[in-house]
C-alpha atoms as a PDB file:
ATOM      1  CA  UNK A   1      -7.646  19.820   1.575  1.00  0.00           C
ATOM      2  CA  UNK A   2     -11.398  19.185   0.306  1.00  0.00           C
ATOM      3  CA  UNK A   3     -11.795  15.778   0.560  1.00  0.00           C
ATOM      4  CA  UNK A   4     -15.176  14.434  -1.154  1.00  0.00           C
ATOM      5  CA  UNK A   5     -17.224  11.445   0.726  1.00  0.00           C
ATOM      6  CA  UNK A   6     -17.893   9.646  -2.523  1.00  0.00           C
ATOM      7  CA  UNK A   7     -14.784   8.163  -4.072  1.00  0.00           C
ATOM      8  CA  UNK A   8     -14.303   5.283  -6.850  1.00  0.00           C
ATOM      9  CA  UNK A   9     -13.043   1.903  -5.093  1.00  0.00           C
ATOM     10  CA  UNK A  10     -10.410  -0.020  -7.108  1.00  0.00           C
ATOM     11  CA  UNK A  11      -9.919  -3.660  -5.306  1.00  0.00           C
ATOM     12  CA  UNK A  12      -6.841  -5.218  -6.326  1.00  0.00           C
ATOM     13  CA  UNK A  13      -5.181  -8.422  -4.730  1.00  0.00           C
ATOM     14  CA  UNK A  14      -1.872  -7.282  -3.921  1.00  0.00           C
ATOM     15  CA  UNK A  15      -1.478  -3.785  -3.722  1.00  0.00           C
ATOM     16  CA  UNK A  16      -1.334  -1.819  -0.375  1.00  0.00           C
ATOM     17  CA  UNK A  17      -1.353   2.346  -0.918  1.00  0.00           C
ATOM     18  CA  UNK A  18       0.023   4.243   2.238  1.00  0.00           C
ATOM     19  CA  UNK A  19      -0.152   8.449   2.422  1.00  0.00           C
ATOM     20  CA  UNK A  20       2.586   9.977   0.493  1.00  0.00           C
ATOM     21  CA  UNK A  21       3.436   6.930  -1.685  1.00  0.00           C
ATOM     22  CA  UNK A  22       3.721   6.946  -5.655  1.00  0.00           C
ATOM     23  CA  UNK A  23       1.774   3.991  -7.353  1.00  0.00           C
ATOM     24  CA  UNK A  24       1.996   3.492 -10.941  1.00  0.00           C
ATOM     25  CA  UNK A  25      -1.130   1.589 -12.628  1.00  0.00           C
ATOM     26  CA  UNK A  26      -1.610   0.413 -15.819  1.00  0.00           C
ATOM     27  CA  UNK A  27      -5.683   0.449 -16.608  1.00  0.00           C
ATOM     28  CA  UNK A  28      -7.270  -1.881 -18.850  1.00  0.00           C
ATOM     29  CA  UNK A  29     -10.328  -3.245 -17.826  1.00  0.00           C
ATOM     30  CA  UNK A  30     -13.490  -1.122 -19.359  1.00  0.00           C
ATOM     31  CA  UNK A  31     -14.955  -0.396 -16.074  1.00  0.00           C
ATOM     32  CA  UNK A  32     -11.654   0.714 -14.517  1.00  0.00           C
ATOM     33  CA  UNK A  33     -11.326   2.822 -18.276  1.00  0.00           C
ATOM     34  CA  UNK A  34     -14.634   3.977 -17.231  1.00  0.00           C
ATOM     35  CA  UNK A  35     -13.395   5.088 -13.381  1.00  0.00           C
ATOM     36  CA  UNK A  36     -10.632   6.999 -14.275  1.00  0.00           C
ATOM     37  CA  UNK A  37     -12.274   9.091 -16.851  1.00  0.00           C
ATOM     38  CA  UNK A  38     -14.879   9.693 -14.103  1.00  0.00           C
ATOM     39  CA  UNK A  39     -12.214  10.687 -11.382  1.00  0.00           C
ATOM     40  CA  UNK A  40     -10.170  12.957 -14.263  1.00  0.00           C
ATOM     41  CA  UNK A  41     -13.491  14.671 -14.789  1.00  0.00           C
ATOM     42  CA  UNK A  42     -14.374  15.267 -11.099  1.00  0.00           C
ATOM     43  CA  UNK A  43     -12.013  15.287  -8.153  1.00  0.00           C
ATOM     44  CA  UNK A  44      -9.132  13.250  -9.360  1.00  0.00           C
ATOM     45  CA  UNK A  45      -9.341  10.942  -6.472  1.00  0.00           C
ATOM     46  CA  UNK A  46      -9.592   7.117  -6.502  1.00  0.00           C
ATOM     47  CA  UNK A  47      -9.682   4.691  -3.647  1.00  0.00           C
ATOM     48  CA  UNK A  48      -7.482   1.327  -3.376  1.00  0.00           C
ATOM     49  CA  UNK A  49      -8.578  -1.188  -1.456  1.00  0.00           C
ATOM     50  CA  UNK A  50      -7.389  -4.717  -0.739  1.00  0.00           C
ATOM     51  CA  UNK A  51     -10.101  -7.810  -2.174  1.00  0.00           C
ATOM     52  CA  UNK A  52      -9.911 -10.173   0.909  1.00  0.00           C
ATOM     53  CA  UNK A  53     -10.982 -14.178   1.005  1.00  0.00           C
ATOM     54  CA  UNK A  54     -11.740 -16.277  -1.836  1.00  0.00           C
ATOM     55  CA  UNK A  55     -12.132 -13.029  -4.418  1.00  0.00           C
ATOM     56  CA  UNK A  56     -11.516 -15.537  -7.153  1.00  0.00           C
ATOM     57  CA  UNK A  57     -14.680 -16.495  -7.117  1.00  0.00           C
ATOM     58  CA  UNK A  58     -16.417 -13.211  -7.824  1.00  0.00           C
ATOM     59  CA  UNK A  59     -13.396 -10.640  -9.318  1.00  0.00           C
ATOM     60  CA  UNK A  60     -15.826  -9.328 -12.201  1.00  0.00           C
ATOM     61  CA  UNK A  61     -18.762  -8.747  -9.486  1.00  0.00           C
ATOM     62  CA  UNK A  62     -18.531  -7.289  -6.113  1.00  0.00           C
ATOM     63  CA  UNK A  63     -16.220  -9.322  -4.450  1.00  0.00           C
ATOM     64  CA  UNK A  64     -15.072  -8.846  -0.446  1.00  0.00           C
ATOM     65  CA  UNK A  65     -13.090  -6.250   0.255  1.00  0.00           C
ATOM     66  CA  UNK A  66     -11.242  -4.919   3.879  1.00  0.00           C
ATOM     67  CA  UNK A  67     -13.077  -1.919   4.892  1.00  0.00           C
ATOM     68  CA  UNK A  68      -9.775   0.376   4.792  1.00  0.00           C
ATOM     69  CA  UNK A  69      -8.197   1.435   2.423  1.00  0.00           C
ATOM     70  CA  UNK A  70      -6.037   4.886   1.026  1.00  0.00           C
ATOM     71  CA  UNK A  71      -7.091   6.944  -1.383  1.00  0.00           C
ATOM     72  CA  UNK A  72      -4.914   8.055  -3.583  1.00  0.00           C
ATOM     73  CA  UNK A  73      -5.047  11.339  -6.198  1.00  0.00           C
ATOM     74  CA  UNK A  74      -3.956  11.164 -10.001  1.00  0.00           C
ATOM     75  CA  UNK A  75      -0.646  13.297 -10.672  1.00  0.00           C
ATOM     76  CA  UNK A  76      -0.469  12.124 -14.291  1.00  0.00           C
ATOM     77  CA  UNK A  77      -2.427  10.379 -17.318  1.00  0.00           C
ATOM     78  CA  UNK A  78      -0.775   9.075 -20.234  1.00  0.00           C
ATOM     79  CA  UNK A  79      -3.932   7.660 -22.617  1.00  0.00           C
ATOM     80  CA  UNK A  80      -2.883   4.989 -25.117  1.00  0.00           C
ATOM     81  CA  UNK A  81      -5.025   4.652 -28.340  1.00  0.00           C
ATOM     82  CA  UNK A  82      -6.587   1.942 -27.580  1.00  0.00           C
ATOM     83  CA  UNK A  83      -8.103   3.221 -24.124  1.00  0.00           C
ATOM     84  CA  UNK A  84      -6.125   1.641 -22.192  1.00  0.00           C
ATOM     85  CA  UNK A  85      -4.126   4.048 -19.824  1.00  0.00           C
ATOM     86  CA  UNK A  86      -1.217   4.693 -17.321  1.00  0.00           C
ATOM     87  CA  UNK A  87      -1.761   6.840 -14.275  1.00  0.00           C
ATOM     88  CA  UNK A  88       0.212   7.419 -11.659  1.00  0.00           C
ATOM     89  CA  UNK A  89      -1.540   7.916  -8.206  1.00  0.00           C
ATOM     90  CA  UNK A  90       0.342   9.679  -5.039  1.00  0.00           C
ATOM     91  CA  UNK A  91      -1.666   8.386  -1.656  1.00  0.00           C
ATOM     92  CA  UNK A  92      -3.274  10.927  -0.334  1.00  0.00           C
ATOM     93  CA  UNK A  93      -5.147   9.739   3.442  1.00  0.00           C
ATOM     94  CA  UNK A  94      -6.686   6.824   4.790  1.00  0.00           C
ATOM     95  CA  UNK A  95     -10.377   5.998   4.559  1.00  0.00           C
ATOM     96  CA  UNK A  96     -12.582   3.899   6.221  1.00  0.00           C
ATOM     97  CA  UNK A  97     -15.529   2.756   3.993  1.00  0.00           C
ATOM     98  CA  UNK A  98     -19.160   3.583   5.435  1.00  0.00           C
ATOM     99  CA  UNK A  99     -20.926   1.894   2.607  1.00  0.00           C
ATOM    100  CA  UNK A 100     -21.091   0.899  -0.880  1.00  0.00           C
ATOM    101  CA  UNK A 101     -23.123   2.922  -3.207  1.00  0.00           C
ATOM    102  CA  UNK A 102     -23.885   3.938  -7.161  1.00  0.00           C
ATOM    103  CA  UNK A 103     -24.696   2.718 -10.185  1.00  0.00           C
ATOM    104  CA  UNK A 104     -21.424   2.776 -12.394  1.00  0.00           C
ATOM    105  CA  UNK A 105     -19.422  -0.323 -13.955  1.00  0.00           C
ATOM    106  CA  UNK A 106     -16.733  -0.164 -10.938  1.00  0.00           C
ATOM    107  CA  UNK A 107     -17.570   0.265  -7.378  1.00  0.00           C
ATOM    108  CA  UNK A 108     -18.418   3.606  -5.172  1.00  0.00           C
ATOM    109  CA  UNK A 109     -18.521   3.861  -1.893  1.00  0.00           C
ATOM    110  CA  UNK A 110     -19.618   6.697   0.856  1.00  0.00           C
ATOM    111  CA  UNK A 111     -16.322   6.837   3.094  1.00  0.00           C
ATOM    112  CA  UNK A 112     -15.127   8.366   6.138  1.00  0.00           C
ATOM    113  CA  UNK A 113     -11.372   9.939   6.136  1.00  0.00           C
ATOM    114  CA  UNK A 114      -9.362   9.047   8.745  1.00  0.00           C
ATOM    115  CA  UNK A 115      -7.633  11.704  10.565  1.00  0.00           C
ATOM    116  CA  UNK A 116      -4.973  13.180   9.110  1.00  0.00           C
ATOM    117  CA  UNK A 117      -1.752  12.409  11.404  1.00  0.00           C
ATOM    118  CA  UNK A 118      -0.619  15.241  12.983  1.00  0.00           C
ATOM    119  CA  UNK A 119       3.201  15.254  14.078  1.00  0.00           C
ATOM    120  CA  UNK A 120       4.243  12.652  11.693  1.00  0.00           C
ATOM    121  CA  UNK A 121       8.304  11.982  13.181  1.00  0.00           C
ATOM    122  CA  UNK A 122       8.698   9.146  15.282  1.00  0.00           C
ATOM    123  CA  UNK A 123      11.002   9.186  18.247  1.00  0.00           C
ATOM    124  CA  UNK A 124      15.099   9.272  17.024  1.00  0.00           C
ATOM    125  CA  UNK A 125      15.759   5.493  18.865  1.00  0.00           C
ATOM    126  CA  UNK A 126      12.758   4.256  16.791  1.00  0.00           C
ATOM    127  CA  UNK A 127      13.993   5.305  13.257  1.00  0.00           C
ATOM    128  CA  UNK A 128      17.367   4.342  14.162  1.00  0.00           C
ATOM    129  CA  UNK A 129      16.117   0.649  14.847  1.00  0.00           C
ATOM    130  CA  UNK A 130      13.843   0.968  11.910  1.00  0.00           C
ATOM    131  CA  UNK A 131      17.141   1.641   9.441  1.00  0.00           C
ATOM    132  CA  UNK A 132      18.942  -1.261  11.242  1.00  0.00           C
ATOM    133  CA  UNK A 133      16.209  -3.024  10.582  1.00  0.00           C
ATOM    134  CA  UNK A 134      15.653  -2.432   6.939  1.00  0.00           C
ATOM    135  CA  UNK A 135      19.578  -2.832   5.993  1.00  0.00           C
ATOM    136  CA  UNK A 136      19.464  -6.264   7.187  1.00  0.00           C
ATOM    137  CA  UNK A 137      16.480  -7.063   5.402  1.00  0.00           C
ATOM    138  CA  UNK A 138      17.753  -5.250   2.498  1.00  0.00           C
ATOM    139  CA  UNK A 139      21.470  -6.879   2.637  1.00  0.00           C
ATOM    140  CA  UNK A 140      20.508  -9.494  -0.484  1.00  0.00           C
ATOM    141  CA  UNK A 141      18.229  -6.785  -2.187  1.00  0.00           C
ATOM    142  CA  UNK A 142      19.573  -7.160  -6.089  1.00  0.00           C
ATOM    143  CA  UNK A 143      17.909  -3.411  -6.902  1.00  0.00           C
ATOM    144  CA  UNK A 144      20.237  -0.779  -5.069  1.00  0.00           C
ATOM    145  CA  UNK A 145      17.710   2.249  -6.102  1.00  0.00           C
ATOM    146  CA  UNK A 146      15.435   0.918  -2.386  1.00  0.00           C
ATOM    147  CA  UNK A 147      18.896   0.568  -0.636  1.00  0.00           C
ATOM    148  CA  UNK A 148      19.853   4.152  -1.492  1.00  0.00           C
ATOM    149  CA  UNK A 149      16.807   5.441   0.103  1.00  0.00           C
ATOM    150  CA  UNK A 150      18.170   4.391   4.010  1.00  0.00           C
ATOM    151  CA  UNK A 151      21.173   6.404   2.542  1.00  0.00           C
ATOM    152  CA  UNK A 152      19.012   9.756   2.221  1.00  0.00           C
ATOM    153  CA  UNK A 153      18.918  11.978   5.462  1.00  0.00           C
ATOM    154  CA  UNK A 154      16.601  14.085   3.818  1.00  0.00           C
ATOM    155  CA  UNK A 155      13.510  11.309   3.751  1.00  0.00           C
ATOM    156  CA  UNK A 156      11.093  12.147   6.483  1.00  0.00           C
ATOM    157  CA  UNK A 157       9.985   9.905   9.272  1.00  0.00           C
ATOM    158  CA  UNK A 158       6.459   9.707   7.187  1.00  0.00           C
ATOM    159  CA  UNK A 159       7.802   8.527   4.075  1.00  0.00           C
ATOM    160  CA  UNK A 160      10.514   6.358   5.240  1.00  0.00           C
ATOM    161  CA  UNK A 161       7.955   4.077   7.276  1.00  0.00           C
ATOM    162  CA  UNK A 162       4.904   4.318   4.595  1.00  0.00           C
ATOM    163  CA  UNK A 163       7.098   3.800   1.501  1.00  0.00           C
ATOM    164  CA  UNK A 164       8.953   0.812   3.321  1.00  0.00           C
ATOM    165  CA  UNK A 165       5.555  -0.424   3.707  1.00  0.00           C
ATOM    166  CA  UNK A 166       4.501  -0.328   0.563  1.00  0.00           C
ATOM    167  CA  UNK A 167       7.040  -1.116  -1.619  1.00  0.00           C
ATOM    168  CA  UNK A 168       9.089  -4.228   0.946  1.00  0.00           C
ATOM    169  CA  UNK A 169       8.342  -7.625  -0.332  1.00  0.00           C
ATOM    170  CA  UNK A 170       5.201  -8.618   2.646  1.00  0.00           C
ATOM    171  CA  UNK A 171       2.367 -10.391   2.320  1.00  0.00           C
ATOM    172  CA  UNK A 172      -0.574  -8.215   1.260  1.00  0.00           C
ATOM    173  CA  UNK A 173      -2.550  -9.062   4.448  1.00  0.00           C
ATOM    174  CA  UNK A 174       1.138  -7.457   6.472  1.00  0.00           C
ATOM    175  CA  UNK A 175       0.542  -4.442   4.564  1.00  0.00           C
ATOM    176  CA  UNK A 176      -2.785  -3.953   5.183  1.00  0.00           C
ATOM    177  CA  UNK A 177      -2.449  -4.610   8.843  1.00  0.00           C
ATOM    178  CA  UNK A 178       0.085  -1.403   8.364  1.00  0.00           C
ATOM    179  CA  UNK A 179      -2.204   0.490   6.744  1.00  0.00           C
ATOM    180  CA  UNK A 180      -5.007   0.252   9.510  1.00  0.00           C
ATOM    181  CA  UNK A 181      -2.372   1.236  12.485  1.00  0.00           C
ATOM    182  CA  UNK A 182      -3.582   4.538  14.621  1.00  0.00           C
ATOM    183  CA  UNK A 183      -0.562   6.261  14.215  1.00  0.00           C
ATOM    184  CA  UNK A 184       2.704   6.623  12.193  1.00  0.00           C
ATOM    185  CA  UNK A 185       4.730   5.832  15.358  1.00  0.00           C
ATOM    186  CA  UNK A 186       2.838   2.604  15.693  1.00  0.00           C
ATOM    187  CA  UNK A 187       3.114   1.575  12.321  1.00  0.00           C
ATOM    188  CA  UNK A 188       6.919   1.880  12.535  1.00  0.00           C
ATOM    189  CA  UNK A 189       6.526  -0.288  15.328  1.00  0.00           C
ATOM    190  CA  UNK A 190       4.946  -2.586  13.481  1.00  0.00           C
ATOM    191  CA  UNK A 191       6.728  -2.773  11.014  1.00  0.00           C
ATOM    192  CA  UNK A 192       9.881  -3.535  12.937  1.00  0.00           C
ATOM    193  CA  UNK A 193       8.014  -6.302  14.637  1.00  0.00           C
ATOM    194  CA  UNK A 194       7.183  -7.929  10.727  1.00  0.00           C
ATOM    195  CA  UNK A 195      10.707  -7.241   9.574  1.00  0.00           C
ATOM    196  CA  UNK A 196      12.224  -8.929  13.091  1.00  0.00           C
ATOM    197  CA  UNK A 197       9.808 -12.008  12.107  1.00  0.00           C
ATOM    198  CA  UNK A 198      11.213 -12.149   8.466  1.00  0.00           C
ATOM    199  CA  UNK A 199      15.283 -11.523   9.812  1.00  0.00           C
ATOM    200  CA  UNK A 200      14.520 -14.385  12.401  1.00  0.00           C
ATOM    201  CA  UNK A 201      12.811 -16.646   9.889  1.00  0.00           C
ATOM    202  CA  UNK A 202      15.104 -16.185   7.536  1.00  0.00           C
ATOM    203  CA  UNK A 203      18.144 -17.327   9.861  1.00  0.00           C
ATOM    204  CA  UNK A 204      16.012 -20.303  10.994  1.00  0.00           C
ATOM    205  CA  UNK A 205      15.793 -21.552   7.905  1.00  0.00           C
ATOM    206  CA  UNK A 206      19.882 -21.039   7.258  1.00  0.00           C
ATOM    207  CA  UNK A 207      19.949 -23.099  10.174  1.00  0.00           C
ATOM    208  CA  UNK A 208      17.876 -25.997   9.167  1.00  0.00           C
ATOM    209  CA  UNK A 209      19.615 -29.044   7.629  1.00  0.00           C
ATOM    210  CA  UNK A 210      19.184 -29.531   3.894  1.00  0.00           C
ATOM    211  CA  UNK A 211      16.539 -32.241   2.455  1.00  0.00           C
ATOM    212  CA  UNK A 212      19.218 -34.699   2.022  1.00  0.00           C
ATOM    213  CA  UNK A 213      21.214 -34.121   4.973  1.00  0.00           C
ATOM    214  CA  UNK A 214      20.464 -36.731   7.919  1.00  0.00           C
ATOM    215  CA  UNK A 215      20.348 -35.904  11.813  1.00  0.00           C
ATOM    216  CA  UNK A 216      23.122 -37.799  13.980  1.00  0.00           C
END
């Protein structure tokens, strides 16, 4: 795959792109307008990236951003009439950015791909844990179409762990920390370890007494 090493940055504050993973955006903002017309035009490749710290504070400038991020390639447009649009992005590879450059509306940056992961199973005991994992995070999930994923023998080691780690209800700054793991086997470790956090929090709190309740 030619990759180019100038790619559109879109910073948003809660959204965590992994390799292989559908996102659907709706764009509205003229410089983003301006950004996707640009990538449709040239390569068809945009970069998300998390905004980190108070990004409040600056969200129409150039505020901080974590220096990894996945790009992510358009697989369909739909333009509405009044320029607004809805794309749909499939992650393509990690990125590390180098630095920030251009002149445009939204941001640019010069960026270094990560290696593509080669090998991309995990060990047999480790997706099995994984699964176990998920279905008891999963046991209250009201939307059965994430559930019937773990039910799919077909979904590859690679997908299973990235699109569990995008699309599970964790704090952005969990996913990101996924996102920046070496490997795909160590970023199904890590995810057990967040999901074994969650499961344990989660029956601490069943534990606790209620507000009203009084210790004897």
């Amino acid at each position: 795959m030619d990759l180019p090493t100038r790619i559109p940055l879109f910073p948003l504050p809660n959204v965590v792109l992994f390799p292989g993973v559908p996102l659907p955006l709706h764009v509205f903002e003229p410089r983003y307008r301006e950004m996707v017309r640009d990538a449709q035009a040239t390569h068809g490749i945009i970069g998300m990236v998390l905004l980190k710290g108070d990004w409040r504070q600056d969200y129409y400038g150039r505020p901080p951003i974590f220096s990894v991020g996945c790009a992510g390639r358009i697989v369909s447009l739909e333009s509405l009439p009044d320029g607004r649009s809805n794309i749909l992005l499939r992650g393509i590879r990690q990125f590390s950015i180098i630095r920030e450059a251009g002149s445009r509306s939204y941001r640019e940056a010069e960026i270094e791909w990560q290696p593509a992961v080669v090998g991309t199973g995990i060990a047999a005991e480790q997706r099995r844990h994984l699964m176990a994992l998920l279905e008891q995070f999963l046991s209250n999930d009201a939307e059965p179409p994430i559930r019937k994923l773990l039910q799919d023998q077909s979904l590859s080691d690679e997908l299973l762990v990235n699109f569990f780690s995008y699309a599970l209800d964790l704090l952005p700054l969990e996913k990101q920390g996924l996102l920046e793991t070496p490997s795909l086997s160590a970023r199904a470790q890590q995810l057990c370890e967040v999901l074994e956090f969650r499961l344990e929090e989660t029956r601490l709190a069943a534990k606790a007494p209620a507000s009203g309740d009084r210790w004897h």
